[in-house]
Protein backbone atom coordinates (compact mmCIF):
# COMPACT_ATOMS: atom_id res chain seq x y z
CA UNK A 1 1.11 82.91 -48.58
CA UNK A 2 2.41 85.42 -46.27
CA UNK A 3 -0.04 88.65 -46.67
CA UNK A 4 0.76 91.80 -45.30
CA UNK A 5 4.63 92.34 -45.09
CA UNK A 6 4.82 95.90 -43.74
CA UNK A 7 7.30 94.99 -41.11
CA UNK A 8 7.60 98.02 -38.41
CA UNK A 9 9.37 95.61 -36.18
CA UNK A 10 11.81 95.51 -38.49
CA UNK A 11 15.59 97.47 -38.33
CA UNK A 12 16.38 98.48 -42.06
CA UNK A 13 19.85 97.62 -40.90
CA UNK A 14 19.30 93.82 -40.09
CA UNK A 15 17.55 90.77 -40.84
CA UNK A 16 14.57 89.60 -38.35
CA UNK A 17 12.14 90.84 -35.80
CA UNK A 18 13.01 93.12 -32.54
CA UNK A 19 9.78 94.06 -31.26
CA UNK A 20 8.63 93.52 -27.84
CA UNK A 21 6.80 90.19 -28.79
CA UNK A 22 9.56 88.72 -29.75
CA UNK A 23 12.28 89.81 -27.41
CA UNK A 24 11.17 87.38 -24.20
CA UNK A 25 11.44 84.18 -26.93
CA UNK A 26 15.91 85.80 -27.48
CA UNK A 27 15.38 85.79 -23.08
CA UNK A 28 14.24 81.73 -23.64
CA UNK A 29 17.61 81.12 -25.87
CA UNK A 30 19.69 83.29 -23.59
CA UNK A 31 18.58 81.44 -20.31
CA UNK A 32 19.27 78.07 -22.13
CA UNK A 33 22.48 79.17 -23.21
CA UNK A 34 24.00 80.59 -19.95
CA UNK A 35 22.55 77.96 -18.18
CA UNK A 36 24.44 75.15 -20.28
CA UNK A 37 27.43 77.31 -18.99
CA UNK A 38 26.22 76.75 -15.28
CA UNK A 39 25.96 73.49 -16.04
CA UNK A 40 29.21 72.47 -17.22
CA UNK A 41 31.08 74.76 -14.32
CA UNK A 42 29.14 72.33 -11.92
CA UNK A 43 26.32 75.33 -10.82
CA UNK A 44 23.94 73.52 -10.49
CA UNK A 45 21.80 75.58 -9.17
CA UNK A 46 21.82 78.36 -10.96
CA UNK A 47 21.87 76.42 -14.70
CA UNK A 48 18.13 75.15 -13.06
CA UNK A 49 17.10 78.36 -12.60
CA UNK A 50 17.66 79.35 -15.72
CA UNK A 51 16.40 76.23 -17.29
CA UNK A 52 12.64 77.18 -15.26
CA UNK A 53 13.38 81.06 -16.34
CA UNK A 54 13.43 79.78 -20.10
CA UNK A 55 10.35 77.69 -19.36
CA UNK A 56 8.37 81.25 -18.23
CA UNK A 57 9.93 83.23 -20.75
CA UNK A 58 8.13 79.88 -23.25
CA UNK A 59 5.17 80.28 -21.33
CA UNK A 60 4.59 84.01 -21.42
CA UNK A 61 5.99 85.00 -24.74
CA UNK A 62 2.91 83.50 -26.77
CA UNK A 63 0.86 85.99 -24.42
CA UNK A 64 2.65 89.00 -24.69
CA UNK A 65 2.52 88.49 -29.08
CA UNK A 66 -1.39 88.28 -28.63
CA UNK A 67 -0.69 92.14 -27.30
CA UNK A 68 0.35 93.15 -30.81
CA UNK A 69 -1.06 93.24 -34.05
CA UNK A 70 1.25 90.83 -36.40
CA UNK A 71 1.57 90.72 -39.76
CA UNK A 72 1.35 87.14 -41.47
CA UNK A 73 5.32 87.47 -41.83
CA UNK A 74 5.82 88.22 -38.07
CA UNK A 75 3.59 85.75 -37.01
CA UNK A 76 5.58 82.96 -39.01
CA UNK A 77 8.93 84.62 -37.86
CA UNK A 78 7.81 84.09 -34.61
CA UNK A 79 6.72 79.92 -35.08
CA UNK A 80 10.06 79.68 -36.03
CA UNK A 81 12.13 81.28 -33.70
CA UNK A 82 9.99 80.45 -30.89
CA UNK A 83 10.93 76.40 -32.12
CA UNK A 84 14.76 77.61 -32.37
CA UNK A 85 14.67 79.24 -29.11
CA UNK A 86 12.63 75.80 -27.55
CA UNK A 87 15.48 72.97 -28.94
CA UNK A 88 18.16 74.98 -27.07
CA UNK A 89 16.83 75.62 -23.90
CA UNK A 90 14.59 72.07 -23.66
CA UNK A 91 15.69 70.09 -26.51
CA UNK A 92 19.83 70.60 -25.85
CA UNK A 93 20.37 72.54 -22.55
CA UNK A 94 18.83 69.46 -20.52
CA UNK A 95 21.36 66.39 -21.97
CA UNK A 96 23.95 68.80 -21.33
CA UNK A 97 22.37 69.96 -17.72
CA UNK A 98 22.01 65.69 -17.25
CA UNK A 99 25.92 65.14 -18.06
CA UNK A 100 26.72 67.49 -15.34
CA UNK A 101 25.06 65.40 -13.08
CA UNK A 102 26.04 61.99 -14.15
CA UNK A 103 29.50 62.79 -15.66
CA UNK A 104 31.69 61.07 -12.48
CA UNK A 105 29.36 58.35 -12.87
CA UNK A 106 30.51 54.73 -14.41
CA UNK A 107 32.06 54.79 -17.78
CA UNK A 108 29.39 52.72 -18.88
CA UNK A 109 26.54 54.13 -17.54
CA UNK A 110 27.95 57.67 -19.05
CA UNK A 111 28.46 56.18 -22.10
CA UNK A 112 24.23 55.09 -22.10
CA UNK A 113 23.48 58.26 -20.89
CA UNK A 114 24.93 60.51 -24.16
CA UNK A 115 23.11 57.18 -26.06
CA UNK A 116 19.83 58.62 -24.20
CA UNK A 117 20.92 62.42 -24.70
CA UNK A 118 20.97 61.98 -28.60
CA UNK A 119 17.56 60.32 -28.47
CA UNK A 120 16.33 63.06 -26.26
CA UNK A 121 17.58 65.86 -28.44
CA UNK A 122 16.14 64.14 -31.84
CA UNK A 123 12.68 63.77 -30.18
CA UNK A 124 12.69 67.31 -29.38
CA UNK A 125 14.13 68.32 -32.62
CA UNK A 126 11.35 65.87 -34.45
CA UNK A 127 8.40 67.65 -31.85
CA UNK A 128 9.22 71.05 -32.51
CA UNK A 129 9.65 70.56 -36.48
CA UNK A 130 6.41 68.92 -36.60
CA UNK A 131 4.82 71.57 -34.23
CA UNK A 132 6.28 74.35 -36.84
CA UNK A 133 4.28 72.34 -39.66
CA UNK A 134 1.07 72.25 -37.81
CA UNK A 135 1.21 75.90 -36.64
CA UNK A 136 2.22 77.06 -40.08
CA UNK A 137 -1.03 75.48 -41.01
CA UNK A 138 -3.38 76.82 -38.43
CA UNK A 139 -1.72 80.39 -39.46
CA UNK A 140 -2.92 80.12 -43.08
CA UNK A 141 -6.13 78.82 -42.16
CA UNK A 142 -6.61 81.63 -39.64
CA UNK A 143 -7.32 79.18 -36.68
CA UNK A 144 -6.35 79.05 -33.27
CA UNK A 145 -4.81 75.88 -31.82
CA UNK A 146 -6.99 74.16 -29.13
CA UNK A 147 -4.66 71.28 -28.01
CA UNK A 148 -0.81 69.94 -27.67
CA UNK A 149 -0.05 66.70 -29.83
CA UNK A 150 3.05 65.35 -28.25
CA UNK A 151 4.32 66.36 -25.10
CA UNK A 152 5.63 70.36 -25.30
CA UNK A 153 8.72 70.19 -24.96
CA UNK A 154 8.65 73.05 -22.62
CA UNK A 155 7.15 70.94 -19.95
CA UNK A 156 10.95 70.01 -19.17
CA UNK A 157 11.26 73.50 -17.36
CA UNK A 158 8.83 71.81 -14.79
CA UNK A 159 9.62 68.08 -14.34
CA UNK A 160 12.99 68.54 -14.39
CA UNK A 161 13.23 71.07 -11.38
CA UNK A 162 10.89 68.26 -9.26
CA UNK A 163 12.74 65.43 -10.41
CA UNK A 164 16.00 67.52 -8.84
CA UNK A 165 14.42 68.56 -5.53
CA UNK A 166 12.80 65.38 -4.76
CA UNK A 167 16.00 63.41 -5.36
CA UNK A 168 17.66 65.49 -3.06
CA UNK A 169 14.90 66.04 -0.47
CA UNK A 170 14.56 62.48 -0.70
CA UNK A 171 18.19 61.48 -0.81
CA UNK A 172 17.19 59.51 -4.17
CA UNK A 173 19.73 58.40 -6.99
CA UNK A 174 19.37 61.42 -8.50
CA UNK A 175 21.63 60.59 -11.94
CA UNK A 176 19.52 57.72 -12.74
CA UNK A 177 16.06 59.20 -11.78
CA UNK A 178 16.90 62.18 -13.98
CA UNK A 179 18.10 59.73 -16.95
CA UNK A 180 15.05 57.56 -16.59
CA UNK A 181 13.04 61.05 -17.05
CA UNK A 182 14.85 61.71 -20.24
CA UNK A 183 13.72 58.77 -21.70
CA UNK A 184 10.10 59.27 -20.75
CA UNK A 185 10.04 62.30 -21.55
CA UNK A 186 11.42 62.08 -25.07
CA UNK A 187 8.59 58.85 -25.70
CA UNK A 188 5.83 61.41 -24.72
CA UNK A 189 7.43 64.42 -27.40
CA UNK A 190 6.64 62.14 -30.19
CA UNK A 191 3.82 59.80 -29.05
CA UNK A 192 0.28 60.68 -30.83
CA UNK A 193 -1.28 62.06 -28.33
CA UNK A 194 -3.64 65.03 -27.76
CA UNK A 195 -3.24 67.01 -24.61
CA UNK A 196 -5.60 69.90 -24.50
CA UNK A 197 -3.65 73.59 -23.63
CA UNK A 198 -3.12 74.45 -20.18
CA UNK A 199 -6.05 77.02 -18.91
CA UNK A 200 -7.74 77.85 -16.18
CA UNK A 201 -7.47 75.34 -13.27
CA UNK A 202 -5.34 73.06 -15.05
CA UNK A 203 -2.78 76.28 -15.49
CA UNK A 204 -3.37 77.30 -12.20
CA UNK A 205 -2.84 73.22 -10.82
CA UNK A 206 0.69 73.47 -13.08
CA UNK A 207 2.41 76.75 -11.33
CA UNK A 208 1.25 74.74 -7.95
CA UNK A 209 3.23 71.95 -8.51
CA UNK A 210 6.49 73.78 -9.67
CA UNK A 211 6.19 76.30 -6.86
CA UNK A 212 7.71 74.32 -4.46
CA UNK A 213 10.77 72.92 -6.53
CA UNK A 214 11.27 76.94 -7.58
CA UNK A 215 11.40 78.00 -3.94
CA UNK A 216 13.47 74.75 -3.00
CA UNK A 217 16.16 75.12 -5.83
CA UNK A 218 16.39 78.61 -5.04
CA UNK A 219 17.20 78.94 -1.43
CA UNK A 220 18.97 75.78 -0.82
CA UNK A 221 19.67 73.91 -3.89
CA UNK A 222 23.01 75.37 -3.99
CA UNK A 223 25.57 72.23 -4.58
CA UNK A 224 28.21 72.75 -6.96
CA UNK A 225 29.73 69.49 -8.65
């Protein structure tokens, strides 16, 4: 049951949440969004930075909501926006980010690749809705969640961006790299396993290993298609 419904966040104008702890999670739909846009006008560049911009907006937003006191409601309208936010910018935006890459490739292998993109997209949906079921849970018991099952799909925001830069550090086949990734990737959002949150040197050993793909994609990965 959802105790506690005195909503200050809320506009008595509109429907939903506004508050600061909620805001960076719209900045995570937005990214995805404009970035798709980047995509498919062959900016590459930019549609990753956005796509790692959505991935710290993910990151953070969980953080900055610890800085208020929610209600039950708020904290539920936040699981679920926070999943609506996610299958835009990591479940859709990279398929679409992929087809800008691979779309002048063989007929055939294009044809595999949107195949792969529908899988993709149904793992993430199928993560994310079963994420909303567990954290749903944890909120009426009052616990606090100790460990990932399933790849987050978040974790797109960093592979991705490597997978780009070493391809083109590397001068690697970067349309079939980046497909084979999909289809790992999508295995690991629904295979049962536990993967314990990100904190302390493990965090610390995660920004590392981005850092360089951020700073490469930003000052020279500036291709257009």
């Amino acid at each position: 049951m959802l105790n506690n419904i005195n909503d200050s966040d809320k506009p008595k104008f509109l429907i939903g949440f506004y508050g600061f702890w909620v805001v960076i999670t719209y900045f995570n739909a937005i990214a995805g969004l404009i970035g798709m846009y980047f995509a498919l006008t062959g900016h590459i560049k930019y549609a990753l930075i956005c796509l790692m911009f959505a991935g710290l907006c993910d990151g953070i937003d969980g953080k900055v909501a610890s800085l208020k006191e929610r209600n039950d409601r708020e904290k539920s309208f936040g699981i679920q926006i926070d999943a609506f936010s996610d299958i835009i910018s990591f479940g859709i935006f990279p398929p679409v980010l992929g087809y800008a890459l691979i779309k002048y490739e063989d007929p055939v292998f294009v044809f595999v690749y949107l195949v792969i993109s529908v899988l993709f997209i149904l793992a993430a949906l199928i993560r994310l809705a079963y994420f909303n079921v567990i954290e749903t849970e944890h909120l009426n018991r009052k616990e606090r969640r100790t460990f990932f099952e399933g790849l987050p799909v978040t974790s797109v925001s960093i592979f991705l961006p490597i997978i780009y830069s070493l391809c083109c550090v590397l001068n690697l086949p970067l349309s079939y790299l980046y497909t084979i990734a999909l289809v790992i990737i999508a295995i690991l959002f629904v295979v049962r396993i536990k993967l314990p949150k990100p904190r302390g040197m493990a965090l610390v050993f995660l920004i590392l290993a981005a850092l360089p793909a951020a700073v490469y994609i930003i000052l020279f990965g500036g291709n257009q298609l």
